[in-house]
C-alpha atoms as a PDB file:
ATOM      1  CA  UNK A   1     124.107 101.030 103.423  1.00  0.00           C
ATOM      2  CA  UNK A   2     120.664  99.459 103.728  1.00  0.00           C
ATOM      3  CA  UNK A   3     118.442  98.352 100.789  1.00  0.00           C
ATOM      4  CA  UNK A   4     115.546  96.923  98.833  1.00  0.00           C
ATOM      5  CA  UNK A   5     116.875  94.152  97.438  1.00  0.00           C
ATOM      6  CA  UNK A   6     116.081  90.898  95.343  1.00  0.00           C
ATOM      7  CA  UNK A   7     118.064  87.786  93.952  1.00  0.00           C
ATOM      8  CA  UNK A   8     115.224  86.476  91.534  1.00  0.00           C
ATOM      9  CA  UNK A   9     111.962  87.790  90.242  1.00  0.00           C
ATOM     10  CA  UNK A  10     108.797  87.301  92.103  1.00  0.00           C
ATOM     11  CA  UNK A  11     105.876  88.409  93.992  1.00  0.00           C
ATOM     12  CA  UNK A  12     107.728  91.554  95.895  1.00  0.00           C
ATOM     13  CA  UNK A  13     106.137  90.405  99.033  1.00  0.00           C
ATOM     14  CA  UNK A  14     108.292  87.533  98.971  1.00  0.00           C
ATOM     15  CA  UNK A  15     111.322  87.974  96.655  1.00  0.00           C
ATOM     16  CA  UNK A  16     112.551  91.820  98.458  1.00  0.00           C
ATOM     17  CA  UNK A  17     114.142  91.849 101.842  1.00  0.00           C
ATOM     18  CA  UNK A  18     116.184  94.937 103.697  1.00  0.00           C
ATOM     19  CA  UNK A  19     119.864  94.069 103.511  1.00  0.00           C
ATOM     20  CA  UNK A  20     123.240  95.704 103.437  1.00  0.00           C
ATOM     21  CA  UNK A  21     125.710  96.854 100.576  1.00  0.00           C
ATOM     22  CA  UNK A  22     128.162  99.339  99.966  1.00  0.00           C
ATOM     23  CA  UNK A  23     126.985 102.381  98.710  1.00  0.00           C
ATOM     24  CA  UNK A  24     127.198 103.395  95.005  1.00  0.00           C
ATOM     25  CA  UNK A  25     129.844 105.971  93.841  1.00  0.00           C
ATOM     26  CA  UNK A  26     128.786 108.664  91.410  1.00  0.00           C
ATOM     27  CA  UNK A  27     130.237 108.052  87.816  1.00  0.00           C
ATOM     28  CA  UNK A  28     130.968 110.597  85.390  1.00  0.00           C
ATOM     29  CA  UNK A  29     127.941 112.908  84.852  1.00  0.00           C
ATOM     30  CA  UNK A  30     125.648 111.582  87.769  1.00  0.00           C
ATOM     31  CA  UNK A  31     125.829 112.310  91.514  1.00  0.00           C
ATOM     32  CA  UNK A  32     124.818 110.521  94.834  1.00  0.00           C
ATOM     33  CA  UNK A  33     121.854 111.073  96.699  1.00  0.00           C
ATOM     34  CA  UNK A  34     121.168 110.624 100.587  1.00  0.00           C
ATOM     35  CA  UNK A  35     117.254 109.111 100.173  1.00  0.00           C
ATOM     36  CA  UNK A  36     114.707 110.804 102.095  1.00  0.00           C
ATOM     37  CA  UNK A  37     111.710 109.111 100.852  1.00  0.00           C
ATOM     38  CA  UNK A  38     110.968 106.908  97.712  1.00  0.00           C
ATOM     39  CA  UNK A  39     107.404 106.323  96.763  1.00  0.00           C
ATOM     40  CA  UNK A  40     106.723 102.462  95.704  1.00  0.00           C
ATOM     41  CA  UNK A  41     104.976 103.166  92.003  1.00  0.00           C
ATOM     42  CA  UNK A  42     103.206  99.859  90.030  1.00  0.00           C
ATOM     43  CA  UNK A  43     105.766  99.958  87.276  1.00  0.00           C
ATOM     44  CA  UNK A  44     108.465  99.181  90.334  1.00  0.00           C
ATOM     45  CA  UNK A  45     106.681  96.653  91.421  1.00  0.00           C
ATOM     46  CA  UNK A  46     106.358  94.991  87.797  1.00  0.00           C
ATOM     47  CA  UNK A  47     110.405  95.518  87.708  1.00  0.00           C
ATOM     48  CA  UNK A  48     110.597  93.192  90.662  1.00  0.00           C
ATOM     49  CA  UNK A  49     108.001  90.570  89.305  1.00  0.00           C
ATOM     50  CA  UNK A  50     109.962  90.877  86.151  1.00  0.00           C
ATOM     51  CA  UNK A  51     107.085  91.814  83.728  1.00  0.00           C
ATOM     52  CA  UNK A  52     108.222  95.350  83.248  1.00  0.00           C
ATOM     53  CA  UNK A  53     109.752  96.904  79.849  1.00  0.00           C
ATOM     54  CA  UNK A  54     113.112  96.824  82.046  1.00  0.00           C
ATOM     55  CA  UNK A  55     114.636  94.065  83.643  1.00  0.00           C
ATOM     56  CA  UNK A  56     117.401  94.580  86.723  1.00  0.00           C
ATOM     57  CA  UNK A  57     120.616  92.479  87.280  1.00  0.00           C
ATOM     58  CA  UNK A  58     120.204  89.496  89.021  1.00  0.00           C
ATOM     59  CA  UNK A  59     121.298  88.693  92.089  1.00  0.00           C
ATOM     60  CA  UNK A  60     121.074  91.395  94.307  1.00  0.00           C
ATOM     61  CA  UNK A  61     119.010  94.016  92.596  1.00  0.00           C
ATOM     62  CA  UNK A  62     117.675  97.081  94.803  1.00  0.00           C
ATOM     63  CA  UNK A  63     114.602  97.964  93.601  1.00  0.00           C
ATOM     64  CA  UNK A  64     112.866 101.942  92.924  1.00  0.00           C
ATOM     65  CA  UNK A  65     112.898 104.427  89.945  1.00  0.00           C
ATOM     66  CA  UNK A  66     111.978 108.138  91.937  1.00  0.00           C
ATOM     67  CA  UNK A  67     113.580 109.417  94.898  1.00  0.00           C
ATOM     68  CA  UNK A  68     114.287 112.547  96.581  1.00  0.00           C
ATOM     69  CA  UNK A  69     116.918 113.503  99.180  1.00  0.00           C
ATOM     70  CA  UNK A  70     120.108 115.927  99.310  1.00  0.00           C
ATOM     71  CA  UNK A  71     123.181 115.284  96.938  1.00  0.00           C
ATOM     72  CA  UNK A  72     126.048 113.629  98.853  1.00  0.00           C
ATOM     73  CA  UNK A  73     128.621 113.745  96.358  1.00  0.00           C
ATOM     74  CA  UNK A  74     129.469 113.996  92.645  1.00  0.00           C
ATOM     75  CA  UNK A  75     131.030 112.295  90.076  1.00  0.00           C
ATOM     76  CA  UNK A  76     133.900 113.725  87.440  1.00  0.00           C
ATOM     77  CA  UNK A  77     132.524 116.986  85.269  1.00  0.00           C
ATOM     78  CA  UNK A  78     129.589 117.682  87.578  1.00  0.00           C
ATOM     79  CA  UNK A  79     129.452 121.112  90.209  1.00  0.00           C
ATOM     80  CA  UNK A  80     130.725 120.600  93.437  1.00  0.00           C
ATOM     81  CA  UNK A  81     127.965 123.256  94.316  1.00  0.00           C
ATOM     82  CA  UNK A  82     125.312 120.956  93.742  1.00  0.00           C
ATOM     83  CA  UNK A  83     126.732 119.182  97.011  1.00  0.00           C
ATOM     84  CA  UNK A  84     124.425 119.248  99.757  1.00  0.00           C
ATOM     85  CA  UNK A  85     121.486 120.397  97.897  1.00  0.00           C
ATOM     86  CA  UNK A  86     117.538 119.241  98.014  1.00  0.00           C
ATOM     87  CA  UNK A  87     116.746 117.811  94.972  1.00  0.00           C
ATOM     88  CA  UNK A  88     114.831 114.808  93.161  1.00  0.00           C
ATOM     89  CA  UNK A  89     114.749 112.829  89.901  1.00  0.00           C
ATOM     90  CA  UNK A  90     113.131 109.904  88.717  1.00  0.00           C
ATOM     91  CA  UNK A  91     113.956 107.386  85.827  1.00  0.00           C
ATOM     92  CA  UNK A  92     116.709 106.155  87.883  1.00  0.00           C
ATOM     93  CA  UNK A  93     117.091 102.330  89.272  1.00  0.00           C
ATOM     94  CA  UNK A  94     117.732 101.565  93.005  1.00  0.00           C
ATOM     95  CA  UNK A  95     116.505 104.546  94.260  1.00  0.00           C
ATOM     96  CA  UNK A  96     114.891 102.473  97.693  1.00  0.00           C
ATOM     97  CA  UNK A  97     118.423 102.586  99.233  1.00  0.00           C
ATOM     98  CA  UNK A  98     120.014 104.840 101.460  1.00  0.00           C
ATOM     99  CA  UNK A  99     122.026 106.244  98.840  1.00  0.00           C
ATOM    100  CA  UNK A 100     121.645 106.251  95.075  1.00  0.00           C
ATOM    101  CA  UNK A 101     123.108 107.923  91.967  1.00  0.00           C
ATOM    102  CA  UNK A 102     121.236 109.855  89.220  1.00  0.00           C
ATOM    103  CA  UNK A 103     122.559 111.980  86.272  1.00  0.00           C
ATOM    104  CA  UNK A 104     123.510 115.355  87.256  1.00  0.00           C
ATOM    105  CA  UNK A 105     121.582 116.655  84.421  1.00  0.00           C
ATOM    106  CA  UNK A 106     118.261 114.867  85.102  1.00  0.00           C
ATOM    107  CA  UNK A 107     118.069 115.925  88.872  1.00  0.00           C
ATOM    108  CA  UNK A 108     115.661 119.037  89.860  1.00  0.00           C
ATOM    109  CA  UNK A 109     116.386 120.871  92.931  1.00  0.00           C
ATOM    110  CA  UNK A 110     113.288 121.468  94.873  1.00  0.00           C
ATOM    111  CA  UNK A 111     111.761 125.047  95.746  1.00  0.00           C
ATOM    112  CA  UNK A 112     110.964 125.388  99.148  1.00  0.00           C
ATOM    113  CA  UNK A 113     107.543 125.457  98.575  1.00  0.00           C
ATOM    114  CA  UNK A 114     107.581 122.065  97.541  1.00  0.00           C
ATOM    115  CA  UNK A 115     107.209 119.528 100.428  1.00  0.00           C
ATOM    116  CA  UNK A 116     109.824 116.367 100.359  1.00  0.00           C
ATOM    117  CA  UNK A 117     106.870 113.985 100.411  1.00  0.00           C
ATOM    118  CA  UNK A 118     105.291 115.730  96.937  1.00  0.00           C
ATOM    119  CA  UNK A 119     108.798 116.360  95.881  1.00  0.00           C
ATOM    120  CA  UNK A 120     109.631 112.738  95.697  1.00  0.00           C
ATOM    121  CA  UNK A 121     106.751 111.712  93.317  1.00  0.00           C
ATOM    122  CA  UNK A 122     106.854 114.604  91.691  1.00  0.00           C
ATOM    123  CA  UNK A 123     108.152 113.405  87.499  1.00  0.00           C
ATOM    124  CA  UNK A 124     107.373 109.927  87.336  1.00  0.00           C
ATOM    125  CA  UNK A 125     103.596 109.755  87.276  1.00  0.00           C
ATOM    126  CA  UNK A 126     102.858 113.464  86.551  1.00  0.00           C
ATOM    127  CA  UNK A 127     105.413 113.910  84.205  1.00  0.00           C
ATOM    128  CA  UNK A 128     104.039 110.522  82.254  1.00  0.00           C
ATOM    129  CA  UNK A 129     100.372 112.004  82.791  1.00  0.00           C
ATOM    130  CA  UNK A 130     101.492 115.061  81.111  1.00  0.00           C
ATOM    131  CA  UNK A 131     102.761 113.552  78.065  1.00  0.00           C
ATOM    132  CA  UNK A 132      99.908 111.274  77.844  1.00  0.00           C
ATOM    133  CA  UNK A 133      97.610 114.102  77.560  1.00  0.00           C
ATOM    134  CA  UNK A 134      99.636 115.809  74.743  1.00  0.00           C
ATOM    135  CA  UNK A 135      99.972 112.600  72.945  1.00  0.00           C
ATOM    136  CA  UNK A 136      95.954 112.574  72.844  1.00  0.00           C
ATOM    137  CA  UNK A 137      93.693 113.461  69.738  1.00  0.00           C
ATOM    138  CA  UNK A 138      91.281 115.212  72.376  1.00  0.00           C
ATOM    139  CA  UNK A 139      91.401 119.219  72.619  1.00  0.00           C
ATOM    140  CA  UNK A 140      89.903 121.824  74.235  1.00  0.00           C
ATOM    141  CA  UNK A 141      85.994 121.473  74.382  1.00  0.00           C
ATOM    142  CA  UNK A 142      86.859 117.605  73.556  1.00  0.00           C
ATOM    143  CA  UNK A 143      85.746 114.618  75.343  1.00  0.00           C
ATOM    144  CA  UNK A 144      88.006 111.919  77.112  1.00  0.00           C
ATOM    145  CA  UNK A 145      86.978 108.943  79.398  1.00  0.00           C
ATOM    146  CA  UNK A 146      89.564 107.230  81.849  1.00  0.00           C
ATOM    147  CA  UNK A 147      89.353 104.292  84.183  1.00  0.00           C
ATOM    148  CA  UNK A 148      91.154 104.526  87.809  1.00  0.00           C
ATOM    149  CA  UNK A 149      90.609 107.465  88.210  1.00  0.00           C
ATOM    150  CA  UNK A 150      91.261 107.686  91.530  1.00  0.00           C
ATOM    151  CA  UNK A 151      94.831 106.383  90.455  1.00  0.00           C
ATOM    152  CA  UNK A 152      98.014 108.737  90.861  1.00  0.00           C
ATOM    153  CA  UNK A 153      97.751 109.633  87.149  1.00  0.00           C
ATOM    154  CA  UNK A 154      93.897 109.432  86.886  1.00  0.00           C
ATOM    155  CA  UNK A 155      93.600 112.142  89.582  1.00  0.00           C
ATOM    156  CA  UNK A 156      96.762 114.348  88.139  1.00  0.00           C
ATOM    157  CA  UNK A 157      94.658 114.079  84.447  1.00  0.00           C
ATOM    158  CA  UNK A 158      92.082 115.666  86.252  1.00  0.00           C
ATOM    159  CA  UNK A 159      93.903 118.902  87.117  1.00  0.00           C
ATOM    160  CA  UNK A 160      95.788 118.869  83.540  1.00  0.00           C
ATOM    161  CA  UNK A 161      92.628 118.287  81.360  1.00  0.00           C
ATOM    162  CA  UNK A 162      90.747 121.052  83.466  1.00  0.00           C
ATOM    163  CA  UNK A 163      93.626 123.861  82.960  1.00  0.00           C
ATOM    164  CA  UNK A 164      93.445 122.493  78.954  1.00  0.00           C
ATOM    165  CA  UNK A 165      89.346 123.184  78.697  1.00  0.00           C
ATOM    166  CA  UNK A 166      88.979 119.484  78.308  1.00  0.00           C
ATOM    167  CA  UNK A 167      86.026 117.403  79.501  1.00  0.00           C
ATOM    168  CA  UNK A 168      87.025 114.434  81.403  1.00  0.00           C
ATOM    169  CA  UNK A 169      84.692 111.533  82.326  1.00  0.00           C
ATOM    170  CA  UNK A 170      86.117 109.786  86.095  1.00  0.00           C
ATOM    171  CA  UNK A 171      85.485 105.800  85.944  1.00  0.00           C
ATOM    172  CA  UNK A 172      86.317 104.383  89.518  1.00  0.00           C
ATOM    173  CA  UNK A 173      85.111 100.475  90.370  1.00  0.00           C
ATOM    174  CA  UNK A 174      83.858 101.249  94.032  1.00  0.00           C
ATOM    175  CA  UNK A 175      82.012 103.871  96.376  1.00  0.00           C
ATOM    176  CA  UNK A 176      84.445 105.315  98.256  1.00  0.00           C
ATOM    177  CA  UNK A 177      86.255 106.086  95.283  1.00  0.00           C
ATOM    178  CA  UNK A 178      83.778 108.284  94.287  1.00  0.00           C
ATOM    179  CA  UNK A 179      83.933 110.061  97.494  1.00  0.00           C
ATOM    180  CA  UNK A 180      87.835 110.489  97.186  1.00  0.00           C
ATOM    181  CA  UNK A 181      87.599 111.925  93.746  1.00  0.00           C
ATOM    182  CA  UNK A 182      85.817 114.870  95.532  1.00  0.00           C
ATOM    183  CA  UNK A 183      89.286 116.003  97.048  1.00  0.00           C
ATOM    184  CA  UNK A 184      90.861 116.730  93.893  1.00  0.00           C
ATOM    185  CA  UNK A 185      87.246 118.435  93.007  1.00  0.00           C
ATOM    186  CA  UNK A 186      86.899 116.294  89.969  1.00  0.00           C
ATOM    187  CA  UNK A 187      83.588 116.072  87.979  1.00  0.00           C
ATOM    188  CA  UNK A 188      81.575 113.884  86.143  1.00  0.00           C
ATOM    189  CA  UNK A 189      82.521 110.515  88.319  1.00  0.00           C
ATOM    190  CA  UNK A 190      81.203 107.583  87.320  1.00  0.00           C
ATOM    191  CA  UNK A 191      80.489 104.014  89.160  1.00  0.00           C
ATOM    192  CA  UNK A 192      81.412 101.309  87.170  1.00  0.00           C
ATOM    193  CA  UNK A 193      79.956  99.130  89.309  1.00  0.00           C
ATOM    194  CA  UNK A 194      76.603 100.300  89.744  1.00  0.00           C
ATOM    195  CA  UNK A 195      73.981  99.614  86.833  1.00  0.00           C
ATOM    196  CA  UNK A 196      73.463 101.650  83.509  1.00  0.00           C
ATOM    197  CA  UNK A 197      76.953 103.004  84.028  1.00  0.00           C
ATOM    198  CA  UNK A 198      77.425 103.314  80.148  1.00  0.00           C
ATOM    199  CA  UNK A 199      74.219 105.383  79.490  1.00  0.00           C
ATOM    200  CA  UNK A 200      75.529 107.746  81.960  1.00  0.00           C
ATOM    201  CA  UNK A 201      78.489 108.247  80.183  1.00  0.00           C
ATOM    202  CA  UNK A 202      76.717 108.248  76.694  1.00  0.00           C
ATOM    203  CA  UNK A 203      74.220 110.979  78.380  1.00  0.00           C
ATOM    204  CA  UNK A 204      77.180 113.524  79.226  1.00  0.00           C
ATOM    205  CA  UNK A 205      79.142 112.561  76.204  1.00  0.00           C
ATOM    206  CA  UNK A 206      76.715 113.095  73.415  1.00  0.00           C
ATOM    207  CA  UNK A 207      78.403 111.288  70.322  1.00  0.00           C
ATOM    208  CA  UNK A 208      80.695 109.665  72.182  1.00  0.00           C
ATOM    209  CA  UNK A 209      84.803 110.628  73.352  1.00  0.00           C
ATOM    210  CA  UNK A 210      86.968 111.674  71.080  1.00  0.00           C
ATOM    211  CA  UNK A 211      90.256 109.757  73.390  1.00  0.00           C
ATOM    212  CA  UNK A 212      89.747 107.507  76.022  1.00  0.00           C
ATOM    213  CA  UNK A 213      92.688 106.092  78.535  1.00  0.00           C
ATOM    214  CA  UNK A 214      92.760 102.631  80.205  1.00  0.00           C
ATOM    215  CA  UNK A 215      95.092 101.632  83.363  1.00  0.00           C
ATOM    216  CA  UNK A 216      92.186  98.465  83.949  1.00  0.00           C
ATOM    217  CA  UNK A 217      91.891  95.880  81.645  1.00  0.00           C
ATOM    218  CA  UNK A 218      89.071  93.602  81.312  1.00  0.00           C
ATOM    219  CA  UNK A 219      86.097  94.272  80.538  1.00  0.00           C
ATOM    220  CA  UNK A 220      85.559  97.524  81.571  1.00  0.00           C
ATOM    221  CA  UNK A 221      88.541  98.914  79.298  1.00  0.00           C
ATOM    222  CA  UNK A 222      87.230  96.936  76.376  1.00  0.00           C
ATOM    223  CA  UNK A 223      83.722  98.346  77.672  1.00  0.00           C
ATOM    224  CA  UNK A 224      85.412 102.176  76.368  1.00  0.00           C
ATOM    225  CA  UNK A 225      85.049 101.032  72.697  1.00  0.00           C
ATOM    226  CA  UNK A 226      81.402 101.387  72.969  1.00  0.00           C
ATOM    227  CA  UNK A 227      81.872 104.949  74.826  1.00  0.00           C
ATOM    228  CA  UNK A 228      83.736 106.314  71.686  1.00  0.00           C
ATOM    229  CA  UNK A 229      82.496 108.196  68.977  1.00  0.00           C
ATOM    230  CA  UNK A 230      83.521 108.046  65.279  1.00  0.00           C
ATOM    231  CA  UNK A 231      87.724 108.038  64.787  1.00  0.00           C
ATOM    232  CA  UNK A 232      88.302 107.726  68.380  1.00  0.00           C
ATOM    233  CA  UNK A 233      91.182 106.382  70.258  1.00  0.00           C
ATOM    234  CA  UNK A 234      91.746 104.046  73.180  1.00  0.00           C
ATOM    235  CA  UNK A 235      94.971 104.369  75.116  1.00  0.00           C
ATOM    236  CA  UNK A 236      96.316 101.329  76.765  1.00  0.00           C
ATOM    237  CA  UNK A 237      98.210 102.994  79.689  1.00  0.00           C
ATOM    238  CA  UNK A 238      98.019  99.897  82.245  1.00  0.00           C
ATOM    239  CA  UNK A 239      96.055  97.116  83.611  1.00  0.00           C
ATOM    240  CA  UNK A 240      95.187  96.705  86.919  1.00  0.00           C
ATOM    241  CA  UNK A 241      93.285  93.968  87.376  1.00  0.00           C
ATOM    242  CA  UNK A 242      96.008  91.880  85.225  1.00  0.00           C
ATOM    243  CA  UNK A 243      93.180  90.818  83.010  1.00  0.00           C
ATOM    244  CA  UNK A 244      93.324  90.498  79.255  1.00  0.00           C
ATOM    245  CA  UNK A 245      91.857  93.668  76.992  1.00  0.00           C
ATOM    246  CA  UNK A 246      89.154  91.635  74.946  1.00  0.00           C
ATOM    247  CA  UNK A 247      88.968  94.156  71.930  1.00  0.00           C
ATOM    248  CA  UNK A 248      85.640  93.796  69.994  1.00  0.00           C
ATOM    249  CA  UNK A 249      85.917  94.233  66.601  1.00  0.00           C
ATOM    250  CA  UNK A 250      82.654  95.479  65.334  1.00  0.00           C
ATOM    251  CA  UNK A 251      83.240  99.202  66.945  1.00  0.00           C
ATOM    252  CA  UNK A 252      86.737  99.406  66.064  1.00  0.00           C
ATOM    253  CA  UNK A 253      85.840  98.453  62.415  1.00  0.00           C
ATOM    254  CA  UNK A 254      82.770 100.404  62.220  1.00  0.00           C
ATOM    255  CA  UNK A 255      83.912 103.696  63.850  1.00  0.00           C
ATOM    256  CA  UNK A 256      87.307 103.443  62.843  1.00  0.00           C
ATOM    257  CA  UNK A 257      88.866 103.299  66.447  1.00  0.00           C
ATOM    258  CA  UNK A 258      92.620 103.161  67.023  1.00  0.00           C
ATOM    259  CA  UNK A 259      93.814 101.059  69.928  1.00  0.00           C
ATOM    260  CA  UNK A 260      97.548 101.768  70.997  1.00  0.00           C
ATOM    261  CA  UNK A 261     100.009 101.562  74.468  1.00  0.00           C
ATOM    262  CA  UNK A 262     101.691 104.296  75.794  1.00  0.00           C
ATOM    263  CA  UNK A 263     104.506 103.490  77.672  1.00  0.00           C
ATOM    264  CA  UNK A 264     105.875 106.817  79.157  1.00  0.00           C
ATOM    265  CA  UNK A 265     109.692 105.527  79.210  1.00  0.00           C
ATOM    266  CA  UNK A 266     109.748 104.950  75.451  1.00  0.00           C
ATOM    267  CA  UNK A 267     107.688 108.492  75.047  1.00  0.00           C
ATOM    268  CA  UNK A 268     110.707 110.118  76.525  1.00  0.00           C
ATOM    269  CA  UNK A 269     112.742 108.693  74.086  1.00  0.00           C
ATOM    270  CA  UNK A 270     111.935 111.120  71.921  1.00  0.00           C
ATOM    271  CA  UNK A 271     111.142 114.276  73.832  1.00  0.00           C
ATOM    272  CA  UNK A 272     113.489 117.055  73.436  1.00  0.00           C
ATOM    273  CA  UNK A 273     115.657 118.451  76.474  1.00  0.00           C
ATOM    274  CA  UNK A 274     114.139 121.751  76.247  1.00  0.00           C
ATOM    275  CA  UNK A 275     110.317 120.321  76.226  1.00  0.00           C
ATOM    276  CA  UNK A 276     110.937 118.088  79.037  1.00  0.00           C
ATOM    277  CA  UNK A 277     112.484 120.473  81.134  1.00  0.00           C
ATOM    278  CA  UNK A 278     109.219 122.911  79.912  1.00  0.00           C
ATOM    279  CA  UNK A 279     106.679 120.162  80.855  1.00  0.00           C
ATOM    280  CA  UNK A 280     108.699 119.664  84.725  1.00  0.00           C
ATOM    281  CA  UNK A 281     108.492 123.249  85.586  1.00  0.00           C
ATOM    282  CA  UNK A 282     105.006 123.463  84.566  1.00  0.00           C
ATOM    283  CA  UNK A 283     104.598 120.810  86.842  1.00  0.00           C
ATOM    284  CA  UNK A 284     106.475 122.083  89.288  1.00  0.00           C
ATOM    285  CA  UNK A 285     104.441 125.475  88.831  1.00  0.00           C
ATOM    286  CA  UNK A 286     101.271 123.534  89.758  1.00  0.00           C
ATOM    287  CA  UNK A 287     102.954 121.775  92.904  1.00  0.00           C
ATOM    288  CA  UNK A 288     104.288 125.058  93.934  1.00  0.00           C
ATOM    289  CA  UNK A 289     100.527 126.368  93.985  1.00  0.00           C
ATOM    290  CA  UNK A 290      98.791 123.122  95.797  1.00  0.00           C
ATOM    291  CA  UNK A 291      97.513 122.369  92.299  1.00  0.00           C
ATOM    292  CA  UNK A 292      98.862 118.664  91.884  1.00  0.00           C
ATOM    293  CA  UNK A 293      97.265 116.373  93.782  1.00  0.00           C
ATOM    294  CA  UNK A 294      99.977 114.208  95.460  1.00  0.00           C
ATOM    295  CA  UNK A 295      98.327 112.260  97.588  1.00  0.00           C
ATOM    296  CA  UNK A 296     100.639 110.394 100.456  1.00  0.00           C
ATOM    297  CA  UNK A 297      99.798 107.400 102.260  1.00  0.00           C
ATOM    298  CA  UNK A 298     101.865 105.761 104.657  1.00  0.00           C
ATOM    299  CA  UNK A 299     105.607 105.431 104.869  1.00  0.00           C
ATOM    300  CA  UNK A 300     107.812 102.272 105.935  1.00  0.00           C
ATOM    301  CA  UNK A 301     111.659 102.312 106.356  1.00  0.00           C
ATOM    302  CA  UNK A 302     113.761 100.076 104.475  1.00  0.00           C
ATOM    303  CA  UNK A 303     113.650  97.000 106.897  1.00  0.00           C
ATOM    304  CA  UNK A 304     109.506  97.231 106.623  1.00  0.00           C
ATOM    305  CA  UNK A 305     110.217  96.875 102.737  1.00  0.00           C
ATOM    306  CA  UNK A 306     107.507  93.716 102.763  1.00  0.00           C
ATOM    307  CA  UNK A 307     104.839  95.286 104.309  1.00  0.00           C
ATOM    308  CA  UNK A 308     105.369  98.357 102.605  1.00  0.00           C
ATOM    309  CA  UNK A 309     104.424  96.436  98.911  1.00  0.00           C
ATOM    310  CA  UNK A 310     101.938  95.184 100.596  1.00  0.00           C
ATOM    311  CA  UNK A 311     100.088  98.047 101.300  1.00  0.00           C
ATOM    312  CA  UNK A 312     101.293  99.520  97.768  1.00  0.00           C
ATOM    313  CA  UNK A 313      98.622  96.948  96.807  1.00  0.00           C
ATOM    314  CA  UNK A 314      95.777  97.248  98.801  1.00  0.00           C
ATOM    315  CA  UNK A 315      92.643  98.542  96.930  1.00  0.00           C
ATOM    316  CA  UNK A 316      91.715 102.044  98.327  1.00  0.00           C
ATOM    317  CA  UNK A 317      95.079 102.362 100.335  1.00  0.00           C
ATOM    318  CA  UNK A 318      94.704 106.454 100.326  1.00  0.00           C
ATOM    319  CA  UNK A 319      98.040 107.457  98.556  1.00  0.00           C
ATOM    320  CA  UNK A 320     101.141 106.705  97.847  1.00  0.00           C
ATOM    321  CA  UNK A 321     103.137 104.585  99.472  1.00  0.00           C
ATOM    322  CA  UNK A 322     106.766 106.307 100.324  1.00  0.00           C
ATOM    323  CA  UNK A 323     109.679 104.111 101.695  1.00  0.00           C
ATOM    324  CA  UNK A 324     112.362 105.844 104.145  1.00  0.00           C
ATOM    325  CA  UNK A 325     116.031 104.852 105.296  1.00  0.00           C
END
């Protein structure tokens, strides 16, 4: 079969290449997939640079956590009738292959209504926006500020916090961000670029956010301690510009402000099967309506695996990125 592959950690652009292995057979408990599509997700590109919280076998890794596809076959103790059927799962590793296995209990068969391009990001980055919003001290009628958020997650919080009756400030770093936020109908978007971007956030705020989420770094995140009001919190949730979070400690002393990570893998640790499955079908309720934004940008087969993480990270690339066999 074909693959994403890599011998040594690197820049993906240069350490992946397409090449060919033998397929993987289901074990006990898991099953094989035929990949459709596989989006390319920052924390898969982290894998491959080998700066993530997981680190593959070297040589001759294949890269990609989320796929969907139909089941090819199964391993001992799982349904033969879950042969042939539409399905996806995510938390997986070497999903950007033709074929790939998953655990039989972790796969969701996809409703019809469902397309296969939403259906293959549909847990990873909702699913981790989901629990990041129930991990937050903000409520209903409560205040919360996040950067990127014209990110995957940024514009899934936007739904989520709306259907909760929580206020959500949008901080994007560039025009036509502001102009794409209007898709997903999201309010209160902010500039970060332009001047006096902080009053603007004080002025719909009032005494400051109660939670406040950073995927940025630098010094706009650290700029978020200033934003929050008495007891809040900043959530570390990533870094995009890969610069250094320069905490001040004057408002975290004198409002009492808790700065933690969130790192959705270890959240899920401790999630229950029964809430996890409750928090994918409400997810998959809001898909089923047109109520998750899952925005799609290009797609590249396997052998166009460098210029596919490439355009995973271009700024303002549209959506996200989906590989194909």
């Amino acid at each position: 079969m074909k693959a994403a592959m890599h011998d040594e950690f690197g820049e993906p652009a240069k350490v992946l290449s397409c090449r060919t292995t033998d397929a993987p057979e289901p074990g006990q408990g898991k099953v094989r997939i035929r990949m459709k599509l596989s989006p390319i997700h920052n924390h898969d590109l982290w894998t491959v640079r080998g700066t993530y919280g997981y680190k593959p076998d070297l040589p001759s890794a294949i890269g990609g956590s989320e796929g969907m596809g139909h089941v090819e076959a199964v391993g001992e103790d799982v349904d033969d009738a879950m042969i042939g059927k539409r399905v996806t799962v995510a938390g997986v590793h070497g999903a950007w292959a033709e074929f790939f296995t998953g655990p039989a209990e972790s796969v969701l068969p996809l409703p019809e209504e469902i397309s296969d391009a939403d259906g293959a990001q549909l847990i990873a980055m909702p699913l981790s926006a989901l629990a990041l919003l129930e991990t937050l001290k903000a409520k209903e009628g409560d205040w919360i500020i996040q950067t990127a958020a014209n990110g995957a997650v940024g514009k899934i919080m936007v739904t989520l916090a709306r259907s909760r009756g929580i206020h959500l400030v949008n901080l994007v770093r560039r025009e036509g961000a502001v102009e794409e936020m209007q898709e997903v109908a999201a309010e209160n978007v902010i500039n970060t670029s332009e001047a006096g971007w902080k009053d603007r956030v004080r002025d719909l705020t009032g005494g400051g956010a109660v939670s406040a989420i950073d995927s940025v770094g630098g010094e706009t995140g650290a700029a978020l301690l200033d934003l929050l009001g008495e007891n809040g919190e900043l959530v570390v949730f990533g870094t995009a510009t890969g610069e250094p979070l320069p905490v001040a400690s004057g408002p975290m002393i004198m409002k009492q402000i808790t700065v933690k990570g969130f790192w959705a893998a270890r959240m899920s640790q401790h999630l229950s099967d029964e809430r996890r499955m409750e928090m994918i079908q409400e997810l998959v309720r809001l898909a089923m309506k047109g109520d998750l934004p899952l925005d799609v940008g290009d797609t590249f087969a396997l052998d166009a695996v460098t210029d596919a993480v490439k355009a995973a990270q271009e700024p303002g690339r549209g959506g996200k990125i989906l590989l194909q066999p």
